[in-house]
PDB file of N, CA and C in Angstrom:
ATOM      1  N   UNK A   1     116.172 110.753 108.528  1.00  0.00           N
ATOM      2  CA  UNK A   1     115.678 109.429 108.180  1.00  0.00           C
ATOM      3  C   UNK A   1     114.509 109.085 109.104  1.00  0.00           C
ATOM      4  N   UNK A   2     113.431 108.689 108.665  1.00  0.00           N
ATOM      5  CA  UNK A   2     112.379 107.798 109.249  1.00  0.00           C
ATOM      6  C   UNK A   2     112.407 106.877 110.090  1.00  0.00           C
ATOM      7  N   UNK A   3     112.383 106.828 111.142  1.00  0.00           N
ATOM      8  CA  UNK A   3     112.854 105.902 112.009  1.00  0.00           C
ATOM      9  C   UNK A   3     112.110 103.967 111.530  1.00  0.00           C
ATOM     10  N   UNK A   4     110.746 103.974 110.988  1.00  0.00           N
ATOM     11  CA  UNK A   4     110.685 102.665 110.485  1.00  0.00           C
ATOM     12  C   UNK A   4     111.772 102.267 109.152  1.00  0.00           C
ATOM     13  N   UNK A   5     112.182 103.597 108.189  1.00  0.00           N
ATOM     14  CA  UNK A   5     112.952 103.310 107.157  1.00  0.00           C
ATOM     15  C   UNK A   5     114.824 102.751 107.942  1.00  0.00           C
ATOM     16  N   UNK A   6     114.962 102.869 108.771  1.00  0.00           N
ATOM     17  CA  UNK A   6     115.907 102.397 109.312  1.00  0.00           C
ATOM     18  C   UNK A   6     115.684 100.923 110.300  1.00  0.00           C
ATOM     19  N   UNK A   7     114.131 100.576 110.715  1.00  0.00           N
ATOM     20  CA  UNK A   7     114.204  99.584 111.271  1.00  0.00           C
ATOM     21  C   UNK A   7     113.770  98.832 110.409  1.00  0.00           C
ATOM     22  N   UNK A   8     113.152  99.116 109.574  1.00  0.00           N
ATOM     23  CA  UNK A   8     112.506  97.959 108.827  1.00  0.00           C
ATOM     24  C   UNK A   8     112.138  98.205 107.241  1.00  0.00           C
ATOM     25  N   UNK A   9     113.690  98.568 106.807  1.00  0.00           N
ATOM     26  CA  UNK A   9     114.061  98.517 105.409  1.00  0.00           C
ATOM     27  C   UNK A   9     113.387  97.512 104.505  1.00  0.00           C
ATOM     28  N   UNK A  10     112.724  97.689 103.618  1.00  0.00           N
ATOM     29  CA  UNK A  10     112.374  97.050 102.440  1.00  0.00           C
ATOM     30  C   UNK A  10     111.262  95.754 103.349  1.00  0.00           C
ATOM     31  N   UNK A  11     110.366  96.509 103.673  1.00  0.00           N
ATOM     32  CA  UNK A  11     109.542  95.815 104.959  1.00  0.00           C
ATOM     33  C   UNK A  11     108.249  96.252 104.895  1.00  0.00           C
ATOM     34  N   UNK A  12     107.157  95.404 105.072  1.00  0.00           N
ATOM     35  CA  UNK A  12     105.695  96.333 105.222  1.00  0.00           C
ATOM     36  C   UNK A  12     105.892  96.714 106.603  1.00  0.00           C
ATOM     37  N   UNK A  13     104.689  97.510 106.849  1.00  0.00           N
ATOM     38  CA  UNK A  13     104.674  97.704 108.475  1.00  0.00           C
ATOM     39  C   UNK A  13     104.150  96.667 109.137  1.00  0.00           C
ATOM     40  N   UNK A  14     103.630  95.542 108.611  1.00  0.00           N
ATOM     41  CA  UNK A  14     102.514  94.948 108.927  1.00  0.00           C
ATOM     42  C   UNK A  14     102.555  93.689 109.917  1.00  0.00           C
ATOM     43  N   UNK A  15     102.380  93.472 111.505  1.00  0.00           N
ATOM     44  CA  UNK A  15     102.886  92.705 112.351  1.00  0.00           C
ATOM     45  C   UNK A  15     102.610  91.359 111.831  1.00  0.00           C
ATOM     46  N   UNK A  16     103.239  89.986 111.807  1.00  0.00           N
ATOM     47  CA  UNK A  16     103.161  88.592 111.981  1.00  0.00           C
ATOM     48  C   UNK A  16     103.009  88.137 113.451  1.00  0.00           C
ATOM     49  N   UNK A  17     104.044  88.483 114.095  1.00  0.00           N
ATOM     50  CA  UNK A  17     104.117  88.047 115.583  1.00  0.00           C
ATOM     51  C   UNK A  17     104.234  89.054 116.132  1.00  0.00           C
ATOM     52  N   UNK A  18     104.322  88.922 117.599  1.00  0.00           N
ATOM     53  CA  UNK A  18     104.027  90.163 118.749  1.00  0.00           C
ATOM     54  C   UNK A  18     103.820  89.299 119.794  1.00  0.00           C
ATOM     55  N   UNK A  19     105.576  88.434 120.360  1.00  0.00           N
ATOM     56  CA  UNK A  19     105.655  87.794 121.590  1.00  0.00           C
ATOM     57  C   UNK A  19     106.205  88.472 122.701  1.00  0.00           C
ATOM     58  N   UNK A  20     105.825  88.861 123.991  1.00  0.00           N
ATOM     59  CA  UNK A  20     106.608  89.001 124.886  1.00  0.00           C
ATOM     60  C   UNK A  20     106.656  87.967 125.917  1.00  0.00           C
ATOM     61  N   UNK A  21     107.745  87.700 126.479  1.00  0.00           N
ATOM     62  CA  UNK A  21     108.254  86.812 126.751  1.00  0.00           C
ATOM     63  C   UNK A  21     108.592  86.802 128.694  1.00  0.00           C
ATOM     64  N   UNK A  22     107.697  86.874 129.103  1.00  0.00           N
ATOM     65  CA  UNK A  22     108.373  87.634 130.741  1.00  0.00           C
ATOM     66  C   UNK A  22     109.689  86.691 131.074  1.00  0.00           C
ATOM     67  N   UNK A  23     109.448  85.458 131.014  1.00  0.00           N
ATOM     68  CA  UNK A  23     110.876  84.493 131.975  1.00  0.00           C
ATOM     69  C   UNK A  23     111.903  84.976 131.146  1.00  0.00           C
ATOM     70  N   UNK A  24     111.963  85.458 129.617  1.00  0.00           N
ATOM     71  CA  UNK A  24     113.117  85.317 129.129  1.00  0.00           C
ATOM     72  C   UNK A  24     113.544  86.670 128.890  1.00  0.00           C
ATOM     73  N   UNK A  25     112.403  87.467 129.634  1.00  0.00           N
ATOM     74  CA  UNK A  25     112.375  89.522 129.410  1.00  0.00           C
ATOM     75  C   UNK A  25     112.975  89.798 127.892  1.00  0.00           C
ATOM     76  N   UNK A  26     112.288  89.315 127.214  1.00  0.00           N
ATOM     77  CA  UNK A  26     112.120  89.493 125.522  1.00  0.00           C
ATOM     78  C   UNK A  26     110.805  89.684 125.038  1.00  0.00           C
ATOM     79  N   UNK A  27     111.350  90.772 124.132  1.00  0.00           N
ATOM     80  CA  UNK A  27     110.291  91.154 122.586  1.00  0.00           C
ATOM     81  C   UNK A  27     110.338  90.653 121.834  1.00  0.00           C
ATOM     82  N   UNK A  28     109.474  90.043 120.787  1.00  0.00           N
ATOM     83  CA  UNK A  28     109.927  89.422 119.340  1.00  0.00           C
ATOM     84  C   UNK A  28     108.945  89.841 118.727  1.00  0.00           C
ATOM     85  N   UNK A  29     109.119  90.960 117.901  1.00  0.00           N
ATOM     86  CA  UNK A  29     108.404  91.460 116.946  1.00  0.00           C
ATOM     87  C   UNK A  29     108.928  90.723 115.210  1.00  0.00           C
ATOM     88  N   UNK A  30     107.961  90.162 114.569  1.00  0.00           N
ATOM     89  CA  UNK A  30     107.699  89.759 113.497  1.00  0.00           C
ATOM     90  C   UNK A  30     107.542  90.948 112.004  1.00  0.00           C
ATOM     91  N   UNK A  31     107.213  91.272 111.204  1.00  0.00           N
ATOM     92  CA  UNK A  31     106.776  91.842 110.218  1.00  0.00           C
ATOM     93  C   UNK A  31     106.983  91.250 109.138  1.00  0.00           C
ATOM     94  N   UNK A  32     105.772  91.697 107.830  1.00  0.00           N
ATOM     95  CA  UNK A  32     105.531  90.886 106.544  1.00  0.00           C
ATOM     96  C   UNK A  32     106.220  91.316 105.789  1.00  0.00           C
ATOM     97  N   UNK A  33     106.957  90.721 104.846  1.00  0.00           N
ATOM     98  CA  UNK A  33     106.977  91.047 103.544  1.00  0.00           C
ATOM     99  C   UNK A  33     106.513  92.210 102.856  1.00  0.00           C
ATOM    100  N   UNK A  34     104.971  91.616 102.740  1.00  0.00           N
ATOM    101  CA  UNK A  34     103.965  92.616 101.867  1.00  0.00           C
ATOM    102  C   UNK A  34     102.869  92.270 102.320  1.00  0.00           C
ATOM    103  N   UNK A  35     101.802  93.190 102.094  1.00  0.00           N
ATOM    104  CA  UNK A  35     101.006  92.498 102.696  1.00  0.00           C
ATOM    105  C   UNK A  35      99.676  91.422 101.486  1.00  0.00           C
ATOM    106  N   UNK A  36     100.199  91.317 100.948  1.00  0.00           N
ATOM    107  CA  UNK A  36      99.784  90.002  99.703  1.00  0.00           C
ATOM    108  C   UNK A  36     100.197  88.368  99.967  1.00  0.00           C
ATOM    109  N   UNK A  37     101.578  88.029 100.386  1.00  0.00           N
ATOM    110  CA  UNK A  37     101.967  87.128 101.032  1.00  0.00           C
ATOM    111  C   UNK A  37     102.091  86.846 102.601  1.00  0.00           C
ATOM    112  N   UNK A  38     102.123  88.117 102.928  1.00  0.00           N
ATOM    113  CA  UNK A  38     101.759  88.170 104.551  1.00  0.00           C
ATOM    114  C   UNK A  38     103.128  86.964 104.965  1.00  0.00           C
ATOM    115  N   UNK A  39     104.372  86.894 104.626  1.00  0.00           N
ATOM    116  CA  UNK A  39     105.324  86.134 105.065  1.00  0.00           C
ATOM    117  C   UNK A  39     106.301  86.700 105.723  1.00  0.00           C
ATOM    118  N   UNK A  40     106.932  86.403 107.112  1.00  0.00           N
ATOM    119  CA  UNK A  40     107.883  87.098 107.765  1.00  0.00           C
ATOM    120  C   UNK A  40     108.765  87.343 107.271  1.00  0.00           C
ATOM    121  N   UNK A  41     109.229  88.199 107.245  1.00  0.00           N
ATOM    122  CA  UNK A  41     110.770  88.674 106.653  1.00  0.00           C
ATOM    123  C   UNK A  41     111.595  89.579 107.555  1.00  0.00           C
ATOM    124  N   UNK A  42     111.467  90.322 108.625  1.00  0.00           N
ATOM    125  CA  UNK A  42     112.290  91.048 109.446  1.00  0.00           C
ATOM    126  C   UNK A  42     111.749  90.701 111.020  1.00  0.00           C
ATOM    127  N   UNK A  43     112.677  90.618 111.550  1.00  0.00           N
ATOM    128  CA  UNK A  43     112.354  90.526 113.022  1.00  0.00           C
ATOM    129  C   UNK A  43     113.118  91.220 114.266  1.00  0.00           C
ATOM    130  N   UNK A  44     112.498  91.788 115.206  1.00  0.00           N
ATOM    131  CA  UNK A  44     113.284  93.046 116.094  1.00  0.00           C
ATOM    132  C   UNK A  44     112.748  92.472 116.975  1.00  0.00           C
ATOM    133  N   UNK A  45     114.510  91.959 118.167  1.00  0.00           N
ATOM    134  CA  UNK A  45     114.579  91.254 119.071  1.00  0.00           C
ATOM    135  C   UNK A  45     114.878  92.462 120.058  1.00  0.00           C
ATOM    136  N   UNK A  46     114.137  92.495 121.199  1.00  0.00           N
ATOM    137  CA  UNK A  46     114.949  93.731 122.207  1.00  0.00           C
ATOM    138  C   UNK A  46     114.919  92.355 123.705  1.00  0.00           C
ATOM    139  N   UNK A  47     115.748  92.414 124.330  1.00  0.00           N
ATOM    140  CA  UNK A  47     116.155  91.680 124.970  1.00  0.00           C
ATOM    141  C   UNK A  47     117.046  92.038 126.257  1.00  0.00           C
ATOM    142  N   UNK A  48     117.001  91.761 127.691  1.00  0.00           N
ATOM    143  CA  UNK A  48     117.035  92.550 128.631  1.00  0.00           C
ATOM    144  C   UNK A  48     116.190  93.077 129.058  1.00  0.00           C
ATOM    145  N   UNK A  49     115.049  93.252 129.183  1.00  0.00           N
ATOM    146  CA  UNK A  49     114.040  94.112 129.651  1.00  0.00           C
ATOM    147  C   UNK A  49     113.998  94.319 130.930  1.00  0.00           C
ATOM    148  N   UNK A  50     114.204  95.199 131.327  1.00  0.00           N
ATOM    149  CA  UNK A  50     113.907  96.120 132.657  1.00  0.00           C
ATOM    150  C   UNK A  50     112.734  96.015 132.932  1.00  0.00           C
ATOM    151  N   UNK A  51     111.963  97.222 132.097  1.00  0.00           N
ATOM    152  CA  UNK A  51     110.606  97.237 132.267  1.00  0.00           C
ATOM    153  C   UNK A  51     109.766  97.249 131.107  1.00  0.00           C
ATOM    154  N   UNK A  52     108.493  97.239 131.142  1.00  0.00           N
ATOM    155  CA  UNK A  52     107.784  97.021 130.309  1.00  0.00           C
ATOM    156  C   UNK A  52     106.282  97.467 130.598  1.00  0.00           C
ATOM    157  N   UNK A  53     105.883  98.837 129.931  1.00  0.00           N
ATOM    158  CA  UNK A  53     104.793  99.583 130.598  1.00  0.00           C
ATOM    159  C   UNK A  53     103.793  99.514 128.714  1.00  0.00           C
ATOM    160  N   UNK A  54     102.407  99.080 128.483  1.00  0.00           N
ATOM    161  CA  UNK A  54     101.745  99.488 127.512  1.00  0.00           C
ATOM    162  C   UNK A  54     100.412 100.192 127.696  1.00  0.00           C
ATOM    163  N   UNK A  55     100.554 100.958 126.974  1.00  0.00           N
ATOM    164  CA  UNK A  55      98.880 101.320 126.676  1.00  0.00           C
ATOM    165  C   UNK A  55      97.943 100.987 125.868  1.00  0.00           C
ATOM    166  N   UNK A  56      97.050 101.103 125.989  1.00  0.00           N
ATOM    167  CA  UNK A  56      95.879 100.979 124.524  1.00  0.00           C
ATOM    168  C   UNK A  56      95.758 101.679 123.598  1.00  0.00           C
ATOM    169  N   UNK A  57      95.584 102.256 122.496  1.00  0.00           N
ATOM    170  CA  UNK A  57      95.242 103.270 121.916  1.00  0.00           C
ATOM    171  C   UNK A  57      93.800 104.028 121.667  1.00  0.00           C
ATOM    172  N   UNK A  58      93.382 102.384 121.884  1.00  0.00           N
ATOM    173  CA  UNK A  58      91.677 102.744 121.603  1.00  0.00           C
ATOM    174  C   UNK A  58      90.887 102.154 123.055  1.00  0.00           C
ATOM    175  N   UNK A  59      89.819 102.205 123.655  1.00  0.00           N
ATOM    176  CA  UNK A  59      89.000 101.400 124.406  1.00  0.00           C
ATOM    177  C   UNK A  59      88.349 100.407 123.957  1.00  0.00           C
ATOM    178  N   UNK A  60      88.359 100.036 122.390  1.00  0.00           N
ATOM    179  CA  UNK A  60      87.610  99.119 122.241  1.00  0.00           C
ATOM    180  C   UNK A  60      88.750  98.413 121.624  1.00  0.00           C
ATOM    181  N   UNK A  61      88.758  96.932 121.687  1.00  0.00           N
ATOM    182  CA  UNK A  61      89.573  95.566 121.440  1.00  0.00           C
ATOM    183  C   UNK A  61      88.915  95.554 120.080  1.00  0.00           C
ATOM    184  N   UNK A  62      90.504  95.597 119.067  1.00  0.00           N
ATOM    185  CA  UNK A  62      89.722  95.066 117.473  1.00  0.00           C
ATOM    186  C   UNK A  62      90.892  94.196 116.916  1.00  0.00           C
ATOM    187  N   UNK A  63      90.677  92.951 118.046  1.00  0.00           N
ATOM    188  CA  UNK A  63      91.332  91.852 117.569  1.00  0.00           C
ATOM    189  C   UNK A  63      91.575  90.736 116.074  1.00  0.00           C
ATOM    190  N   UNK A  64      90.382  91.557 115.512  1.00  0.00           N
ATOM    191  CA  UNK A  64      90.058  90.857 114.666  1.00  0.00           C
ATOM    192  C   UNK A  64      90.927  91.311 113.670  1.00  0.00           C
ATOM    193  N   UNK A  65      91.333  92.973 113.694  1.00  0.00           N
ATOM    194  CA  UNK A  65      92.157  93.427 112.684  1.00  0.00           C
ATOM    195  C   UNK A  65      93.303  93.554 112.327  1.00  0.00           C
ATOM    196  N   UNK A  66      94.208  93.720 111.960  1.00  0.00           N
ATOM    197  CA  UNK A  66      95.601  93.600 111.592  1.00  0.00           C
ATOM    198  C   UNK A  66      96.482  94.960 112.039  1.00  0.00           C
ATOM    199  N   UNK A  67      97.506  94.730 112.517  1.00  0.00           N
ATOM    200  CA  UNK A  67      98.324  95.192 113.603  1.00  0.00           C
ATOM    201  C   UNK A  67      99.213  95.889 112.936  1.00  0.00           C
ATOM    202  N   UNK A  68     100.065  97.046 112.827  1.00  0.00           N
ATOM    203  CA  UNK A  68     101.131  97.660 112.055  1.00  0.00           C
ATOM    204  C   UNK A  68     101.749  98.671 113.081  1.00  0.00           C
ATOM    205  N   UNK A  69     102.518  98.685 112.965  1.00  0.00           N
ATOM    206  CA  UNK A  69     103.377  99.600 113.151  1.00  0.00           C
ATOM    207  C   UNK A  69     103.198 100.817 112.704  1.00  0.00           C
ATOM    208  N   UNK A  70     103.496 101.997 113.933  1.00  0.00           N
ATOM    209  CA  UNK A  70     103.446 103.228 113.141  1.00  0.00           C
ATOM    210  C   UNK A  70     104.661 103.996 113.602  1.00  0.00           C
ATOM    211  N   UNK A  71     105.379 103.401 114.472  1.00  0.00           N
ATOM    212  CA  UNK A  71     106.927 103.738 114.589  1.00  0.00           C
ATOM    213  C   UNK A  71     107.797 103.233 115.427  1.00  0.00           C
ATOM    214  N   UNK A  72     108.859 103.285 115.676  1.00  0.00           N
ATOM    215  CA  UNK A  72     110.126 102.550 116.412  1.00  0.00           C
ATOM    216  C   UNK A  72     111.124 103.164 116.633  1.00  0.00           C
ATOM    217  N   UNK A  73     111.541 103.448 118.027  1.00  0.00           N
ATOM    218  CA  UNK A  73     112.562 104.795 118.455  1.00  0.00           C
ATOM    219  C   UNK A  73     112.809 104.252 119.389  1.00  0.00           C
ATOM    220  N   UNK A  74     114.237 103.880 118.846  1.00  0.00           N
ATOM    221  CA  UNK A  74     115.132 103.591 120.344  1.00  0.00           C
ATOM    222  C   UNK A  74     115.773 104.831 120.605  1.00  0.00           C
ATOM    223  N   UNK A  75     116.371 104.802 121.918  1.00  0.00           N
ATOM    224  CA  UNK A  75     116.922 105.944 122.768  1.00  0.00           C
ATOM    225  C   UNK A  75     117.922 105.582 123.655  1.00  0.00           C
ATOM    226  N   UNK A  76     119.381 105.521 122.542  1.00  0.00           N
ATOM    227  CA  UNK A  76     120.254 105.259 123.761  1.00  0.00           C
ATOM    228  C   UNK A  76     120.602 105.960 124.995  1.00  0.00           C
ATOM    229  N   UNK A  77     120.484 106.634 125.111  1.00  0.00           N
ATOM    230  CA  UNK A  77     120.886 107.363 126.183  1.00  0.00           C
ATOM    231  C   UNK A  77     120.060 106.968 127.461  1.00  0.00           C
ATOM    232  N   UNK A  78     118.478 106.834 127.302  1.00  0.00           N
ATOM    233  CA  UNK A  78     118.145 106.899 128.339  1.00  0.00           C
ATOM    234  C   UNK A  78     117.892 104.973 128.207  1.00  0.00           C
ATOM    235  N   UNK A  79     118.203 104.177 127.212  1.00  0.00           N
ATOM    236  CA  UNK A  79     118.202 102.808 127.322  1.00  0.00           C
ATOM    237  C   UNK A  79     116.568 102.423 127.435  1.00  0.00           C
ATOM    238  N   UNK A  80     115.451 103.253 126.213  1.00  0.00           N
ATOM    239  CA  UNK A  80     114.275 102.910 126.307  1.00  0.00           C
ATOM    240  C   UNK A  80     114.008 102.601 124.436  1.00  0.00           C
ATOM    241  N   UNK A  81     113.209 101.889 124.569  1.00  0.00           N
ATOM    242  CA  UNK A  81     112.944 101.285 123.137  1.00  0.00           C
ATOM    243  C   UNK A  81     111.040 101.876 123.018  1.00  0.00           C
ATOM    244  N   UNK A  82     110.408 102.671 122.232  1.00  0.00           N
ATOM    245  CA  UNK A  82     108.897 103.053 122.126  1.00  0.00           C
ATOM    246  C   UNK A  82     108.667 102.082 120.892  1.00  0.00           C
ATOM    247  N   UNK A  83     107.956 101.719 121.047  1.00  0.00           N
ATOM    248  CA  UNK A  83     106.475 100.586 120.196  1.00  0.00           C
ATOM    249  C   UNK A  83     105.193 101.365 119.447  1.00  0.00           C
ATOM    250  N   UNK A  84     105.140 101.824 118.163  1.00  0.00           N
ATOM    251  CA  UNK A  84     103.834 102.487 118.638  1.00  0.00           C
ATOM    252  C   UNK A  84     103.608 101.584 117.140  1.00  0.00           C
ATOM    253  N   UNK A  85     102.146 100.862 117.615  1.00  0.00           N
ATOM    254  CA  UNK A  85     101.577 100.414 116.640  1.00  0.00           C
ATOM    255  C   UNK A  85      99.681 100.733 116.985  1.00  0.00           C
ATOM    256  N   UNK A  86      99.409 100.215 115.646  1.00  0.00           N
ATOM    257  CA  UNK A  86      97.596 101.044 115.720  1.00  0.00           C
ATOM    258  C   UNK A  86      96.989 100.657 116.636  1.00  0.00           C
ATOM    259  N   UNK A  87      97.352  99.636 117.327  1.00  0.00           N
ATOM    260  CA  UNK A  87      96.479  99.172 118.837  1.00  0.00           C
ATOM    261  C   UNK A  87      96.981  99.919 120.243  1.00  0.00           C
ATOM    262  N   UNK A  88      98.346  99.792 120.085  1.00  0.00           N
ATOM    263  CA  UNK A  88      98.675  99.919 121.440  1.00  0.00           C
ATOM    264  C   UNK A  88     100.293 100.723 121.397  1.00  0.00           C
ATOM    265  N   UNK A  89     100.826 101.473 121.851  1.00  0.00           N
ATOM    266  CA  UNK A  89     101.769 101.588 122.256  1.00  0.00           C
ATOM    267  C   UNK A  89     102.815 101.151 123.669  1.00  0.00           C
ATOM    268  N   UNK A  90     103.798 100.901 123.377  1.00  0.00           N
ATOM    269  CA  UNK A  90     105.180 100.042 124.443  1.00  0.00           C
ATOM    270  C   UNK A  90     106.012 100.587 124.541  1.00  0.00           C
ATOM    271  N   UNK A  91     106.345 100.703 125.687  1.00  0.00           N
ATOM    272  CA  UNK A  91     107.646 101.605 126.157  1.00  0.00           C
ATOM    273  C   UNK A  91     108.121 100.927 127.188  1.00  0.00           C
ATOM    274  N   UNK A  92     109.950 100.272 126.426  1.00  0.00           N
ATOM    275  CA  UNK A  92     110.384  99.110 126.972  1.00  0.00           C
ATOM    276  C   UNK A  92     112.045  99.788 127.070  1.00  0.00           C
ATOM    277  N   UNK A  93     112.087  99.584 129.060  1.00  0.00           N
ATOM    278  CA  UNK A  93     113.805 100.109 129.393  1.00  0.00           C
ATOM    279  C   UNK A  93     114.638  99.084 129.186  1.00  0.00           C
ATOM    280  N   UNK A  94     115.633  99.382 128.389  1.00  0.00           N
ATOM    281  CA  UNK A  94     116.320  97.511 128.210  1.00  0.00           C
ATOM    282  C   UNK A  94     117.381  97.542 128.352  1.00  0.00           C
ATOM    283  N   UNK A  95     118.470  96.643 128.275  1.00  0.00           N
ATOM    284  CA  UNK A  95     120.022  96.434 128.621  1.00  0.00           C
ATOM    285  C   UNK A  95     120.386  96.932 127.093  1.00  0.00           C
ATOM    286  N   UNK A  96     120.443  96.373 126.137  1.00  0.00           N
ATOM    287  CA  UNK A  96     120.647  96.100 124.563  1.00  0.00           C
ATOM    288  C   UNK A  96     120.199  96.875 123.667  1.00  0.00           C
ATOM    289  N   UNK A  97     120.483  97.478 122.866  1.00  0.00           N
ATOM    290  CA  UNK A  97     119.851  98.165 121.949  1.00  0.00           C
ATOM    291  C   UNK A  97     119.062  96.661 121.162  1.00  0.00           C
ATOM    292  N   UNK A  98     117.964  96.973 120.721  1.00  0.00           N
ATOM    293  CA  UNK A  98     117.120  95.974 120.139  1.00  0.00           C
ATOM    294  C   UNK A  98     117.766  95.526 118.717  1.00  0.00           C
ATOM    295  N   UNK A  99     117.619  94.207 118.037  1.00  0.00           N
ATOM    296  CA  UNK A  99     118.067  93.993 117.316  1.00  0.00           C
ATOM    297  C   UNK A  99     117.205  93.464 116.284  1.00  0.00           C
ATOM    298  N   UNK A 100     117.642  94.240 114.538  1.00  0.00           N
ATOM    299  CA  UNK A 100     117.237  93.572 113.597  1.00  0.00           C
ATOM    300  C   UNK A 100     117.608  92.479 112.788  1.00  0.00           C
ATOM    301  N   UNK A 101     116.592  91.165 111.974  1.00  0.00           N
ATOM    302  CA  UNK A 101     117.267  90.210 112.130  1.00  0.00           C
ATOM    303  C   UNK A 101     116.224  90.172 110.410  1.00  0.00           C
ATOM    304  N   UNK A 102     117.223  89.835 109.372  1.00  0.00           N
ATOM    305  CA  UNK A 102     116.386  89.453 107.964  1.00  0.00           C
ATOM    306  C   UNK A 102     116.174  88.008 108.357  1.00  0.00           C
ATOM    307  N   UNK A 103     114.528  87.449 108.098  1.00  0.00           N
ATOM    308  CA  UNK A 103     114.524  86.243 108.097  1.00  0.00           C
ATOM    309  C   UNK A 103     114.533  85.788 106.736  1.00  0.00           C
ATOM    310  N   UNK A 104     113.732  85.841 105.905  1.00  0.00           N
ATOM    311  CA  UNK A 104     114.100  85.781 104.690  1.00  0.00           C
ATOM    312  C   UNK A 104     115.026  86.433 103.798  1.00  0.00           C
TER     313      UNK A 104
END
C-alpha cells in the first residue's frame, strides 16, 4: 500500500494548512478535497514533538504556489514521522503516532 493511500484516503494531495505550533509541539496538516473546491477534508495531527528538523527542496521560495504532498511515513519503531511535500521536507521525532481526522 502507498503510504499517502493510507493517510489520506479519498483525499487530494493538496495542502490547506501547514501549522506548527512550538508552545503546543504540534503539526496540523490540512488537505483538500479536490482541488476544484479546494475545501478541507482530512487533517493529520502529530503531537508530542521531540524534534523537529526541515529542509528546503529547492533554493528558491515559490510561495506563491500550491503545496502537496508527495508522501507520509511514519516509523514506529524509531518514533519519527517524514513530511515530504514539493517545497520542503520534515522529519518530526514524536511521542504519538500522528493522527488522522475526516473533517468533512
Amino acid at each position: 500500500m502507498h503510504n499517502l493511500d493510507e493517510w489520506l484516503p479519498s483525499c487530494s494531495p493538496y495542502i490547506t494548512k501547514f501549522v506548527y505550533d512550538i508552545d503546543k509541539r504540534e503539526l496540523v496538516i490540512e488537505f483538500a478535497l479536490d482541488s476544484k473546491e479546494f475545501k478541507p477534508h482530512t487533517r493529520i495531527v502529530c503531537s508530542g514533538i521531540k524534534s523537529y528538523s526541515e529542509n528546503n527542496m529547492d533554493d528558491e521560495t515559490h510561495d506563491d504556489c500550491l503545496d502537496g504532498i508527495l508522501d507520509l511515513n511514519w516509523n514506529e519503531i524509531a518514533g519519527t514521522f517524514l513530511v515530504v511535500t514539493d517545497k520542503k521536507e520534515i522529519l518530526l521525532t514524536i511521542e504519538n503516532k500522528p493522527v488522522r481526522v475526516i473533517i468533512t
